[in-house]
C-alpha atoms as a PDB file:
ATOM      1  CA  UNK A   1     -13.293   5.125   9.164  1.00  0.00           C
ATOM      2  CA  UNK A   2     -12.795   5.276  13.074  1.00  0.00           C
ATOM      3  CA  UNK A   3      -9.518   5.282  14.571  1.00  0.00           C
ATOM      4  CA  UNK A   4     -10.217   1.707  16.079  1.00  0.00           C
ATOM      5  CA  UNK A   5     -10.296   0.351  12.588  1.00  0.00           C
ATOM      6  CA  UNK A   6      -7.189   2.038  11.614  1.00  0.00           C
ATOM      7  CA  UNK A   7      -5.469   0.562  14.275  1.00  0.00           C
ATOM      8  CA  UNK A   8      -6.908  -3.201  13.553  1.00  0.00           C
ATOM      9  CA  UNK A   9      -6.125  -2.436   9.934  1.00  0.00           C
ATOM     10  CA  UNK A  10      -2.907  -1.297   9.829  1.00  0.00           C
ATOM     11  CA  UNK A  11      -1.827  -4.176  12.529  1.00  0.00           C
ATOM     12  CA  UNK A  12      -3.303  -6.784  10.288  1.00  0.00           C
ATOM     13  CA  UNK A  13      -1.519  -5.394   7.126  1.00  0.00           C
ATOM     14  CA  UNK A  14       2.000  -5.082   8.381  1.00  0.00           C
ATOM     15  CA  UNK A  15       2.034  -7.988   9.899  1.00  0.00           C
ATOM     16  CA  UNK A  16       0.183 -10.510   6.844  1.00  0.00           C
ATOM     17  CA  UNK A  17       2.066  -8.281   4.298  1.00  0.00           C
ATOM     18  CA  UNK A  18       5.382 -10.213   5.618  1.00  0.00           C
ATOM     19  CA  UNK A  19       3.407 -13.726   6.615  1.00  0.00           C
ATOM     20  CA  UNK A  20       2.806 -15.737   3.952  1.00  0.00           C
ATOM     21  CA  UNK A  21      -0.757 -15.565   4.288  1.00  0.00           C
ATOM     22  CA  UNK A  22      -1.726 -12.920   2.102  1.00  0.00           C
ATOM     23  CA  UNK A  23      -2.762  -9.060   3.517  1.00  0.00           C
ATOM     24  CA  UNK A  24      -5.171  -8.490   0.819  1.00  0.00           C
ATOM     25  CA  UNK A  25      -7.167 -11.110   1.112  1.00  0.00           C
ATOM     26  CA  UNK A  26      -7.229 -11.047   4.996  1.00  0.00           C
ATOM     27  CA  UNK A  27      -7.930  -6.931   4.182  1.00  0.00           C
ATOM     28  CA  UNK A  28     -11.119  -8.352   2.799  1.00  0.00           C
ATOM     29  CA  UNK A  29     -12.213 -11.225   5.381  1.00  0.00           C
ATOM     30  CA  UNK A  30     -11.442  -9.841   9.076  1.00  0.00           C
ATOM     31  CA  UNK A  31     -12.995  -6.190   8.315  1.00  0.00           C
ATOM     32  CA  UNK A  32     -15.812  -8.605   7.171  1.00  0.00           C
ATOM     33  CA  UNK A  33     -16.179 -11.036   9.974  1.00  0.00           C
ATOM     34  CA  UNK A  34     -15.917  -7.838  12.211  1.00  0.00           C
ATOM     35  CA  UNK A  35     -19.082  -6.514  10.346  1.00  0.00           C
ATOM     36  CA  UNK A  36     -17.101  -3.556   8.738  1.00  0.00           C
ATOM     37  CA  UNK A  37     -19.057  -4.265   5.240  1.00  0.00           C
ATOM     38  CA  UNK A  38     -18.891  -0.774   4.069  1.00  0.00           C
ATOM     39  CA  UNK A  39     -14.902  -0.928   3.981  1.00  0.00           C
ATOM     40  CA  UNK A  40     -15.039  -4.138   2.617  1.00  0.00           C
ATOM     41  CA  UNK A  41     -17.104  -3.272  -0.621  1.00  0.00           C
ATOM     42  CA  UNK A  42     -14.712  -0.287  -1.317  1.00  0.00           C
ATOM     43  CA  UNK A  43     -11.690  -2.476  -1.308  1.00  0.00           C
ATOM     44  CA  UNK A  44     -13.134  -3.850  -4.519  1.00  0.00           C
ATOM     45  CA  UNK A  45     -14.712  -0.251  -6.047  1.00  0.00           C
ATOM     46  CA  UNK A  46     -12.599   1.276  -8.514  1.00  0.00           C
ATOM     47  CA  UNK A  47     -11.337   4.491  -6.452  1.00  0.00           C
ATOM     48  CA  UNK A  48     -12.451   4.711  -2.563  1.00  0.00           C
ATOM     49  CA  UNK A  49     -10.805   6.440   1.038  1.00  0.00           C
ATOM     50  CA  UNK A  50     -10.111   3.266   1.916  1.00  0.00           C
ATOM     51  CA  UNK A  51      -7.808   2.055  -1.041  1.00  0.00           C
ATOM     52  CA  UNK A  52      -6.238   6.063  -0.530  1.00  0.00           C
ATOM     53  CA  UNK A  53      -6.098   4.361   3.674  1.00  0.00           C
ATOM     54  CA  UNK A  54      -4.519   0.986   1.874  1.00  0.00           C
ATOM     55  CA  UNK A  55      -1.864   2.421   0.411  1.00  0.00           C
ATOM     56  CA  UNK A  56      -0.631   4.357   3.316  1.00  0.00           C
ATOM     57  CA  UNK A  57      -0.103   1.274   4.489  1.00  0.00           C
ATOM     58  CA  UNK A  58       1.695   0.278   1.971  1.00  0.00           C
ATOM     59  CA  UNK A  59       4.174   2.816   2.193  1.00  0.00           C
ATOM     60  CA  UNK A  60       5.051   2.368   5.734  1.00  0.00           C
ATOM     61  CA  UNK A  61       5.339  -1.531   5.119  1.00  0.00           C
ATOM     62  CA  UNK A  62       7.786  -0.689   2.651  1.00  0.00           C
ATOM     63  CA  UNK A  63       9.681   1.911   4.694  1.00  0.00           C
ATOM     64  CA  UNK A  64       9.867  -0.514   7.589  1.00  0.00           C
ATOM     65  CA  UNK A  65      11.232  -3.033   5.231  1.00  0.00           C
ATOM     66  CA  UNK A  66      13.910  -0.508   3.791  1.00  0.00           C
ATOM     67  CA  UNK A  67      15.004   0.168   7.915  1.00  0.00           C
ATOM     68  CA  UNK A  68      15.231  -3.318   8.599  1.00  0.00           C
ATOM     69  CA  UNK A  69      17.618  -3.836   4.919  1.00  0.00           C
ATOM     70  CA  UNK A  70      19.185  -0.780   5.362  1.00  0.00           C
ATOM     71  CA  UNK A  71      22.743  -2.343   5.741  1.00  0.00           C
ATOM     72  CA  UNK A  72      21.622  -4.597   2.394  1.00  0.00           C
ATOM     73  CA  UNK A  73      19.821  -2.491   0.596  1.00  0.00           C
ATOM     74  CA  UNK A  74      22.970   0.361   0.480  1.00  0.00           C
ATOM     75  CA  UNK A  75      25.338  -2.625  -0.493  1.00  0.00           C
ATOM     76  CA  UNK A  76      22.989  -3.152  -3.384  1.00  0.00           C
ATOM     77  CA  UNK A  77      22.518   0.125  -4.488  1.00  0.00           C
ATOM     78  CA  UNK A  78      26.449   0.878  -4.460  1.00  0.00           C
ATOM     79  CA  UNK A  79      26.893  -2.594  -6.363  1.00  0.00           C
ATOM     80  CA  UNK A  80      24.399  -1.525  -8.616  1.00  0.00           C
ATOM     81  CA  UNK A  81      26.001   1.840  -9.586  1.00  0.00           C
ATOM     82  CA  UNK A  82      29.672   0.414  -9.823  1.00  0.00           C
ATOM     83  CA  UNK A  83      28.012  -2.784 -11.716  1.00  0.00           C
ATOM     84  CA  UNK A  84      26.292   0.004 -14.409  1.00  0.00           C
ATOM     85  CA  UNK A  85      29.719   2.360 -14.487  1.00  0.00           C
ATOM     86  CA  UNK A  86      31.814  -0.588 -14.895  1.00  0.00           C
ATOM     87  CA  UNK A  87      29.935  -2.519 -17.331  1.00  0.00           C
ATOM     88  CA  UNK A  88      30.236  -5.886 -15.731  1.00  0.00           C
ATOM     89  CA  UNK A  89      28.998  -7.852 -12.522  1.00  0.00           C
ATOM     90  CA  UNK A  90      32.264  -9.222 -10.190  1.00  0.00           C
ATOM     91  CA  UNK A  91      30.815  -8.985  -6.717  1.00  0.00           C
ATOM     92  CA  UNK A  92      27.575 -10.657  -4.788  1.00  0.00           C
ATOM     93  CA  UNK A  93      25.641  -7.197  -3.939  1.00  0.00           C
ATOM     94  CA  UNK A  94      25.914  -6.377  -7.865  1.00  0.00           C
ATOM     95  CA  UNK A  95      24.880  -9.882  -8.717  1.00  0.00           C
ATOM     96  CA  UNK A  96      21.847  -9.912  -6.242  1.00  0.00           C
ATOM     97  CA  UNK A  97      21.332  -6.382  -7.317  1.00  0.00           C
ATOM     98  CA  UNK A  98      20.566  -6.975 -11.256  1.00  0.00           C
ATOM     99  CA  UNK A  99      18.764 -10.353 -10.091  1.00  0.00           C
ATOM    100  CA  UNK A 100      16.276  -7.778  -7.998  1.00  0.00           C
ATOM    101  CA  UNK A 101      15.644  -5.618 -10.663  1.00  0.00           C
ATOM    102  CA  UNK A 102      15.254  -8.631 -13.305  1.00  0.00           C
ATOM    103  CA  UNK A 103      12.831 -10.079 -10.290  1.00  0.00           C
ATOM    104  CA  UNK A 104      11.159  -6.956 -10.226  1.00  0.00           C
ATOM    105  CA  UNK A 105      10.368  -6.699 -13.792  1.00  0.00           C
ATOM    106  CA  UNK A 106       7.340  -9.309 -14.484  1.00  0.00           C
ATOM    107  CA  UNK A 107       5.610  -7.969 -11.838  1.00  0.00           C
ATOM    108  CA  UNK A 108       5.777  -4.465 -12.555  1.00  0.00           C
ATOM    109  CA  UNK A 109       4.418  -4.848 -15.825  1.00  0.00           C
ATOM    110  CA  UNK A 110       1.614  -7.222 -14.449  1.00  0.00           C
ATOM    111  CA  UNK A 111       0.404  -4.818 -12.066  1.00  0.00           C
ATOM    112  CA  UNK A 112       0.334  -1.892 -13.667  1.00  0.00           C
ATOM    113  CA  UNK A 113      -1.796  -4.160 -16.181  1.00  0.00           C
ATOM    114  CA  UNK A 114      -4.298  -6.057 -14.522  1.00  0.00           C
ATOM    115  CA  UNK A 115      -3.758  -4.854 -10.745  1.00  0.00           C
ATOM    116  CA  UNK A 116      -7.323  -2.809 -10.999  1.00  0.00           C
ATOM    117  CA  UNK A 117      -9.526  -5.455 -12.926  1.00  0.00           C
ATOM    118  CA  UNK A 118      -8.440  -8.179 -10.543  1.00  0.00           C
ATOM    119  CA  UNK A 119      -9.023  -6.167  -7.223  1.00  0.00           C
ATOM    120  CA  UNK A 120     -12.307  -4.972  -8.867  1.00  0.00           C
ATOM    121  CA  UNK A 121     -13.684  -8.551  -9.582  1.00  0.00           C
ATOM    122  CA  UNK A 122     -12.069 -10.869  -6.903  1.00  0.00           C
ATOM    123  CA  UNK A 123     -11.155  -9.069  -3.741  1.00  0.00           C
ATOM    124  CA  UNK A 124     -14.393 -10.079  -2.039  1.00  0.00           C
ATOM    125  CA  UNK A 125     -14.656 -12.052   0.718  1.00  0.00           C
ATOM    126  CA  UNK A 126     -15.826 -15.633  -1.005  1.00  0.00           C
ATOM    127  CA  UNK A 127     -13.034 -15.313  -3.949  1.00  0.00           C
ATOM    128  CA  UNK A 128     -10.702 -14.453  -1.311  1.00  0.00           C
ATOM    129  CA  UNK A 129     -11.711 -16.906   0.995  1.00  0.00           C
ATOM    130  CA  UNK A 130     -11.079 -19.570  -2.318  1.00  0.00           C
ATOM    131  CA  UNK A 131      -7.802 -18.390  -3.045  1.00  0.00           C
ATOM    132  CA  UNK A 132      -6.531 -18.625   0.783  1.00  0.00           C
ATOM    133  CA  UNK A 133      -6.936 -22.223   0.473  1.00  0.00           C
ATOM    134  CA  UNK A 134      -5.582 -22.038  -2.866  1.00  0.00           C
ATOM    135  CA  UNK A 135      -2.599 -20.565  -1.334  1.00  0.00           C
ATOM    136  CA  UNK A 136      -2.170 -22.984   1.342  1.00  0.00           C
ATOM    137  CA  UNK A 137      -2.070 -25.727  -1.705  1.00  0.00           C
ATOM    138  CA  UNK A 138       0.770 -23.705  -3.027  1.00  0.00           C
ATOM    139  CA  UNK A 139       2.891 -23.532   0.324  1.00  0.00           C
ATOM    140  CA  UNK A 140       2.448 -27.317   1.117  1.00  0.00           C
ATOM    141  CA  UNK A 141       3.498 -28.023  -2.532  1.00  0.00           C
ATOM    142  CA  UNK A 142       6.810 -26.046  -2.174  1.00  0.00           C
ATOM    143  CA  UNK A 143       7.277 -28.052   0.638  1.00  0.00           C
ATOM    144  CA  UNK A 144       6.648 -31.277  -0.895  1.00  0.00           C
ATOM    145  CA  UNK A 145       8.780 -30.525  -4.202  1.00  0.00           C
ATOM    146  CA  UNK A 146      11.444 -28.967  -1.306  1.00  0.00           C
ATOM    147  CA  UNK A 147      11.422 -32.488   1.041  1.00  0.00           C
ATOM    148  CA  UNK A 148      11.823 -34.260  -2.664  1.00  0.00           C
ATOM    149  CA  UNK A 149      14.537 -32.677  -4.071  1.00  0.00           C
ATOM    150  CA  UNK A 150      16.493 -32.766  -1.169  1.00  0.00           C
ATOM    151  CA  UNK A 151      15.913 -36.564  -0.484  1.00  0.00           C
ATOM    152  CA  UNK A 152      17.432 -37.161  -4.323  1.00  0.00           C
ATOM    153  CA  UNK A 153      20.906 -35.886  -3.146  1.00  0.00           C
ATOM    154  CA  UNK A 154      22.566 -38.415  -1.632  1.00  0.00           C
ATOM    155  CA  UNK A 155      25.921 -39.475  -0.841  1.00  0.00           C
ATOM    156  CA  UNK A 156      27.212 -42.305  -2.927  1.00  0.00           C
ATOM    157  CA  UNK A 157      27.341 -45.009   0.158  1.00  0.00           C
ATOM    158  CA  UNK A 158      23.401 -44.113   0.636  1.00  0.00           C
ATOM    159  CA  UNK A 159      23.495 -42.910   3.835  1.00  0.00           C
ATOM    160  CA  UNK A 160      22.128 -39.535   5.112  1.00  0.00           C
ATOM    161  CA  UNK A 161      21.280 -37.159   2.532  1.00  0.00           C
ATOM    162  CA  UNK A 162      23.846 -34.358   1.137  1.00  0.00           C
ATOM    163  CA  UNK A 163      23.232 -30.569   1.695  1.00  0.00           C
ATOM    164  CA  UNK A 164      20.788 -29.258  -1.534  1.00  0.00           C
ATOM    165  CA  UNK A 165      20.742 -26.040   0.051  1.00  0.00           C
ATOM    166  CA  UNK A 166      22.120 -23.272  -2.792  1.00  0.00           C
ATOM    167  CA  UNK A 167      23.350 -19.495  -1.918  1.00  0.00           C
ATOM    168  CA  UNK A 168      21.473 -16.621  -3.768  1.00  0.00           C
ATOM    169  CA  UNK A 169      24.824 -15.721  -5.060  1.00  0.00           C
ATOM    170  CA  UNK A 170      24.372 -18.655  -7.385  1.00  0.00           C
ATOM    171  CA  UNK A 171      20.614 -18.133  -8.947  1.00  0.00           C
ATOM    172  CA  UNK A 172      20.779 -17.555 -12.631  1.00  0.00           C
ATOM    173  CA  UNK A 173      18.560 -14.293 -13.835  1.00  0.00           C
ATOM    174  CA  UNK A 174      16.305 -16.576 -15.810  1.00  0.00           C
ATOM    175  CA  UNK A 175      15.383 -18.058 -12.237  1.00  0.00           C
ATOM    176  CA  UNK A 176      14.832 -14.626 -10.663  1.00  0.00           C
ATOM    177  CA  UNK A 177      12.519 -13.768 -13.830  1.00  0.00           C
ATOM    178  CA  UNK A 178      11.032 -17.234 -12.916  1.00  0.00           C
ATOM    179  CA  UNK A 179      10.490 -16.200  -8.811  1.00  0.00           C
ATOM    180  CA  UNK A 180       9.607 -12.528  -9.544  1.00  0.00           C
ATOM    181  CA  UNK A 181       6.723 -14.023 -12.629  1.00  0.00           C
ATOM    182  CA  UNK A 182       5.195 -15.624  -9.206  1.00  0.00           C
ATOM    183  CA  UNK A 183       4.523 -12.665  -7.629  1.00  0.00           C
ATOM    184  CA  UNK A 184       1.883 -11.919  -9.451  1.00  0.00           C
ATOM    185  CA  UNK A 185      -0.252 -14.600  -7.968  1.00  0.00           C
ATOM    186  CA  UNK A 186      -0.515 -12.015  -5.507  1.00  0.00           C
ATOM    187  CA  UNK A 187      -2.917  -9.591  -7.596  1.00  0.00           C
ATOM    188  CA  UNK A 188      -5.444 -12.581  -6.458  1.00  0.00           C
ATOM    189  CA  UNK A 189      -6.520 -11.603  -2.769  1.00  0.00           C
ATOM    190  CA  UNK A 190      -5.784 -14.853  -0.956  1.00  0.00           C
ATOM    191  CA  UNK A 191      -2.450 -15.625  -2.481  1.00  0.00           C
ATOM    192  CA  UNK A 192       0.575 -14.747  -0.742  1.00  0.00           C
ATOM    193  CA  UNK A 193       3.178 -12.610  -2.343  1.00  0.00           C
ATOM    194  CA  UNK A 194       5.824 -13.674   0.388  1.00  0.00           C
ATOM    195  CA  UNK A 195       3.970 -16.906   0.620  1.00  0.00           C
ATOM    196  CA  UNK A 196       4.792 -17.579  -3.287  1.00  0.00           C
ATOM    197  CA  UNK A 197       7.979 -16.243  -3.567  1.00  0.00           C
ATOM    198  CA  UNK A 198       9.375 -18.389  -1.367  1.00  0.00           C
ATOM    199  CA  UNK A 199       8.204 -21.586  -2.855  1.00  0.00           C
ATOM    200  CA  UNK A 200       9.588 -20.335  -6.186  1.00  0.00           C
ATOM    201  CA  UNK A 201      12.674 -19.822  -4.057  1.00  0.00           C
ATOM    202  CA  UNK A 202      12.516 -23.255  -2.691  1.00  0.00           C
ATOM    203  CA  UNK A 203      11.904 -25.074  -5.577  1.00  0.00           C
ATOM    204  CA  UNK A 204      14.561 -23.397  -7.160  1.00  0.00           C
ATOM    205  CA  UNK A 205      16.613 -24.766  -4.480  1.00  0.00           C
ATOM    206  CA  UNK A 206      17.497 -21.865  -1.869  1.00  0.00           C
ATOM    207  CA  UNK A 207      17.138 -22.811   2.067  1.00  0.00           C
ATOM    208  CA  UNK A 208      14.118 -21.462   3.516  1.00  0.00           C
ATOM    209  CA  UNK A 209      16.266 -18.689   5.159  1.00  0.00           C
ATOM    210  CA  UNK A 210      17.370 -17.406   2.187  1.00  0.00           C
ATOM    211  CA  UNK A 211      14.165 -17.716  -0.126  1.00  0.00           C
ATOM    212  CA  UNK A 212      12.503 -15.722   2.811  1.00  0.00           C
ATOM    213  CA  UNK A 213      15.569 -12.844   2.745  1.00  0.00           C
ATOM    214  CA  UNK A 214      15.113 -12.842  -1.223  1.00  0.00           C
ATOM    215  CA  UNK A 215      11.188 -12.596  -1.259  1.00  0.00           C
ATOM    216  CA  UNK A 216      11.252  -9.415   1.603  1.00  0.00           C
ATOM    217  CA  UNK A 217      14.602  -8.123  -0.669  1.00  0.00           C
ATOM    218  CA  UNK A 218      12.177  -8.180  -4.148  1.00  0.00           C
ATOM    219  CA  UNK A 219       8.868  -6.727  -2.239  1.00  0.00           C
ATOM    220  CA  UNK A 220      10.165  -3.726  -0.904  1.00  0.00           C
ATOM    221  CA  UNK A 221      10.516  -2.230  -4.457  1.00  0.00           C
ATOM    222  CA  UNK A 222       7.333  -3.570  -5.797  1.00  0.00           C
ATOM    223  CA  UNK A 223       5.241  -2.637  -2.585  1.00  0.00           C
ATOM    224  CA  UNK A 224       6.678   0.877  -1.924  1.00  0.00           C
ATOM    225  CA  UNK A 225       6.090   1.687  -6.046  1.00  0.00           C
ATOM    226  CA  UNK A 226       2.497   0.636  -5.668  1.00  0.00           C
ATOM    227  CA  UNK A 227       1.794   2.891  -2.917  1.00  0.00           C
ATOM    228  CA  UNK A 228       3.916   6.024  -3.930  1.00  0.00           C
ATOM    229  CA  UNK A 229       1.933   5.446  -7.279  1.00  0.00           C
ATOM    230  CA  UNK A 230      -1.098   5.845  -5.767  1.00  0.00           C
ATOM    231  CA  UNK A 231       0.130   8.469  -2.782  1.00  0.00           C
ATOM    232  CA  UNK A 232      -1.081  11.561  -4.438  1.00  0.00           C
ATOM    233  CA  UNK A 233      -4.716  10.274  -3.906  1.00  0.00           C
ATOM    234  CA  UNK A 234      -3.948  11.016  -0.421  1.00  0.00           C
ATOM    235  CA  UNK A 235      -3.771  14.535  -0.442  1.00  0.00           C
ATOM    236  CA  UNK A 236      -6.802  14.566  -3.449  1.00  0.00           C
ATOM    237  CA  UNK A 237     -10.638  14.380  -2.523  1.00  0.00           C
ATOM    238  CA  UNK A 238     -10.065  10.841  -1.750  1.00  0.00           C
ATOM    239  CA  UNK A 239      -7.859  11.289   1.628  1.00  0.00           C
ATOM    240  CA  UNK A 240     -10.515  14.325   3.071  1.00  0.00           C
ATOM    241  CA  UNK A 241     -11.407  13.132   6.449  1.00  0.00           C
ATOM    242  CA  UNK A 242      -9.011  10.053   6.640  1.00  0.00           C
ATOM    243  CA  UNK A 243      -5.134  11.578   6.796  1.00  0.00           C
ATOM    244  CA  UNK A 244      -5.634  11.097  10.778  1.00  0.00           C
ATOM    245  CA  UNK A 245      -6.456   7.741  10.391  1.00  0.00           C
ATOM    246  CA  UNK A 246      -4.267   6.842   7.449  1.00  0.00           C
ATOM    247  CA  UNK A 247      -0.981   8.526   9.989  1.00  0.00           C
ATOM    248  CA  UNK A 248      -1.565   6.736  13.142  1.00  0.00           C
ATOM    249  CA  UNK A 249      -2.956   3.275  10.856  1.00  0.00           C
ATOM    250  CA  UNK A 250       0.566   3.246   9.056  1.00  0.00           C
ATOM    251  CA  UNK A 251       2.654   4.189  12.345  1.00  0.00           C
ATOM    252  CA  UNK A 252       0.772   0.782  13.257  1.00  0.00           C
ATOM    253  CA  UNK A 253       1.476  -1.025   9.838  1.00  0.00           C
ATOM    254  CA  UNK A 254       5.073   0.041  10.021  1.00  0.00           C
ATOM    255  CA  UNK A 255       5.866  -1.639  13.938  1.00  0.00           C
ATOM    256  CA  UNK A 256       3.991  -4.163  13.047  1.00  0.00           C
ATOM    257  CA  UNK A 257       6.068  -4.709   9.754  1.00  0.00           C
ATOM    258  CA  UNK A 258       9.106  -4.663  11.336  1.00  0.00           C
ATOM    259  CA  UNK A 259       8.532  -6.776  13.987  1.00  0.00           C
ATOM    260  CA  UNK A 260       7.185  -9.308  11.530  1.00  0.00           C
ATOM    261  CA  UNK A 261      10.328  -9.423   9.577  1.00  0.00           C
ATOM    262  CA  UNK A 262      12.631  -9.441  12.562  1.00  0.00           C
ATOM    263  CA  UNK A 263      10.743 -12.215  13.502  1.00  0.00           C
ATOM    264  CA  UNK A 264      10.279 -14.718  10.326  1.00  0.00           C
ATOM    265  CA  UNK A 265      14.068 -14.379   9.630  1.00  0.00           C
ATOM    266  CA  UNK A 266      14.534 -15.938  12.812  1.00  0.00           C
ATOM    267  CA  UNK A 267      12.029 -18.314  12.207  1.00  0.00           C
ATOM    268  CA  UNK A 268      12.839 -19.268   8.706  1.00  0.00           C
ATOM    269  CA  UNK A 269      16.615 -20.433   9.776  1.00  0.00           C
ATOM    270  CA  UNK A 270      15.063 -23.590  10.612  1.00  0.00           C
ATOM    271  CA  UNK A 271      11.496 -24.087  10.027  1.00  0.00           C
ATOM    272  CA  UNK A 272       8.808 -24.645   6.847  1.00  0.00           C
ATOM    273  CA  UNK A 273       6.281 -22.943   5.000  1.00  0.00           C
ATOM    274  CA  UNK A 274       3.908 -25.496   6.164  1.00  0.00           C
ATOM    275  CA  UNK A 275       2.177 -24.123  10.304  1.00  0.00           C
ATOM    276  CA  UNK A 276       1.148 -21.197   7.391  1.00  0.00           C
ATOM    277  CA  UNK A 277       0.037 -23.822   4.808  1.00  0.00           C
ATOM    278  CA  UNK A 278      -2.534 -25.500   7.411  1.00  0.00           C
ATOM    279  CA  UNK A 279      -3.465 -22.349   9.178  1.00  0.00           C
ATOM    280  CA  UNK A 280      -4.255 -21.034   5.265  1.00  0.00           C
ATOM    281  CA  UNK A 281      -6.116 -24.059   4.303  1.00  0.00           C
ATOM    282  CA  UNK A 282      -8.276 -23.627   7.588  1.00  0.00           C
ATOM    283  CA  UNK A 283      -9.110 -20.690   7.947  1.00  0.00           C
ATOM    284  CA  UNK A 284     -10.076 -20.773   3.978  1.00  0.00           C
ATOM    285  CA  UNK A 285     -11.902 -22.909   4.121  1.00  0.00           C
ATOM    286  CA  UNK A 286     -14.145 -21.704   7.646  1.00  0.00           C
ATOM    287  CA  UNK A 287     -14.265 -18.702   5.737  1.00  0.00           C
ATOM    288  CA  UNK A 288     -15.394 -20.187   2.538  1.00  0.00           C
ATOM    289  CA  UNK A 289     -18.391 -21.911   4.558  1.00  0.00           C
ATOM    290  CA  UNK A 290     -19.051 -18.821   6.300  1.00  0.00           C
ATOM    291  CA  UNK A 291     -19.909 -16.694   3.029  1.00  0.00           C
ATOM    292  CA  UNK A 292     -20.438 -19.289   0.580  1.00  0.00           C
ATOM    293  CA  UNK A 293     -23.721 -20.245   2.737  1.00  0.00           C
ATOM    294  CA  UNK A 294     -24.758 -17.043   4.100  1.00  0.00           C
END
């Protein structure tokens, strides 16, 4: 792996970790399209440098995220310590807190299940190429079942329609089992875990705002335990020849990261899912043509 590719790499993971527009399956189809083959096949090989590379990455997506929460995440934590000592929840950081780790849960388990046989059998560049349009199906949905719900709340005179917006103070834990279960639609490469987090969020009522603050909030766990999982491949046989690359690729990743997350929090306070829906559903679909015919 050159230094060039590090770079590319760990600009497009930070930033399509956060998009909802998946990293791993855009992992798969740039290196790809940019004739990189040989890092593309060991994306989907059961141990490679480039998955030790990968989850790097990972790590310094995570970290990024972590900076950016900081002032959240050490509410949380202090909620959750005073929730467990106390026995009880009475504030918003312990609520959000135990709805995290509930959120966290299905996903976990998942992963540490059937994260290698999936990567092994679809992150290739046709399946993921399917499941990007997939994925686009799944953010214009959220939007549709969003616009719907909103529409049915009314005021009684019939004239223009009443807030359906809810705070995340007011999810139930079922519902946060519910939005964390859809994260593992992201084992596919092509599906989004931002991308379907959020419509869980949606359809459970949140604002876009907030289902994008809750879906970065319940990734930063998940993503940073994947790669420190796999981190001691790094410094094994696997990372010979690569810990250059894999330093200045996740000093990339990280930036990039942050500046993503900066930026879709902004963007999320008032616009849709659905610029990422069509851009998902087109470039799927270009891609799908591309190496479904040749």
């Amino acid at each position: 792996m050159s230094y060039l590719q590090a770079i590319v790499i760990g600009l497009l993971q930070g930033v399509t970790e956060l998009f909802p527009v998946s990293s791993l399956g855009h992992s798969v189809l740039i290196p790809e399209l940019l004739g990189w083959t040989g890092l593309v096949k060991s994306q989907s090989a059961a141990e490679s440098p480039y998955l030790a590379f990968v989850v790097g990455l990972h790590v310094a997506t995570a970290i990024a995220l972590v900076i950016y929460f900081r002032q959240d995440w050490n509410r949380i934590i202090r909620g959750l310590l005073r929730s467990a000592r106390t026995r009880s929840i009475e504030t918003a950081d312990e609520r959000l807190g135990w709805l995290l780790v509930v959120g966290t849960i299905p996903v976990g388990i998942t992963g540490l299940a059937l994260e290698h046989t999936l990567r092994t059998i679809f992150a290739k560049p046709l399946a993921a190429a399917i499941f990007l349009m997939v994925n686009g199906l799944i953010l214009l949905t959220g939007e549709r079942v969003r616009r719907a719900s909103k529409h049915r709340v009314s005021s009684p005179e019939g004239a223009a329609p009443a807030s359906a917006d809810r705070r995340l103070a007011t999810l139930e834990f079922k519902e946060a089992g519910v939005i964390g279960l859809a994260q593992t639609l992201a084992l596919f490469a092509g599906i989004s875990r931002s991308g379907v987090t959020m419509v869980a969020g949606l359809i459970r009522g949140l604002d876009h705002e907030d289902a994008a603050r809750f879906s970065f909030l319940l990734a930063t766990p998940i993503i940073l335990a994947a790669g420190v999982y796999k981190l001691p491949d790094l410094f094994g046989p696997l990372g010979n020849g690569i810990r250059g690359q894999v330093l200045v690729g996740s000093v990339v990743s990280g930036l990039a990261a942050y500046v993503s997350v900066r930026f879709l929090l902004r963007y999320f306070e008032t616009r849709t899912l659905t610029p990422f829906a069509i851009y998902s559903l087109v470039f799927g679909a270009a891609m799908t043509v591309r190496f479904g015919l040749f």
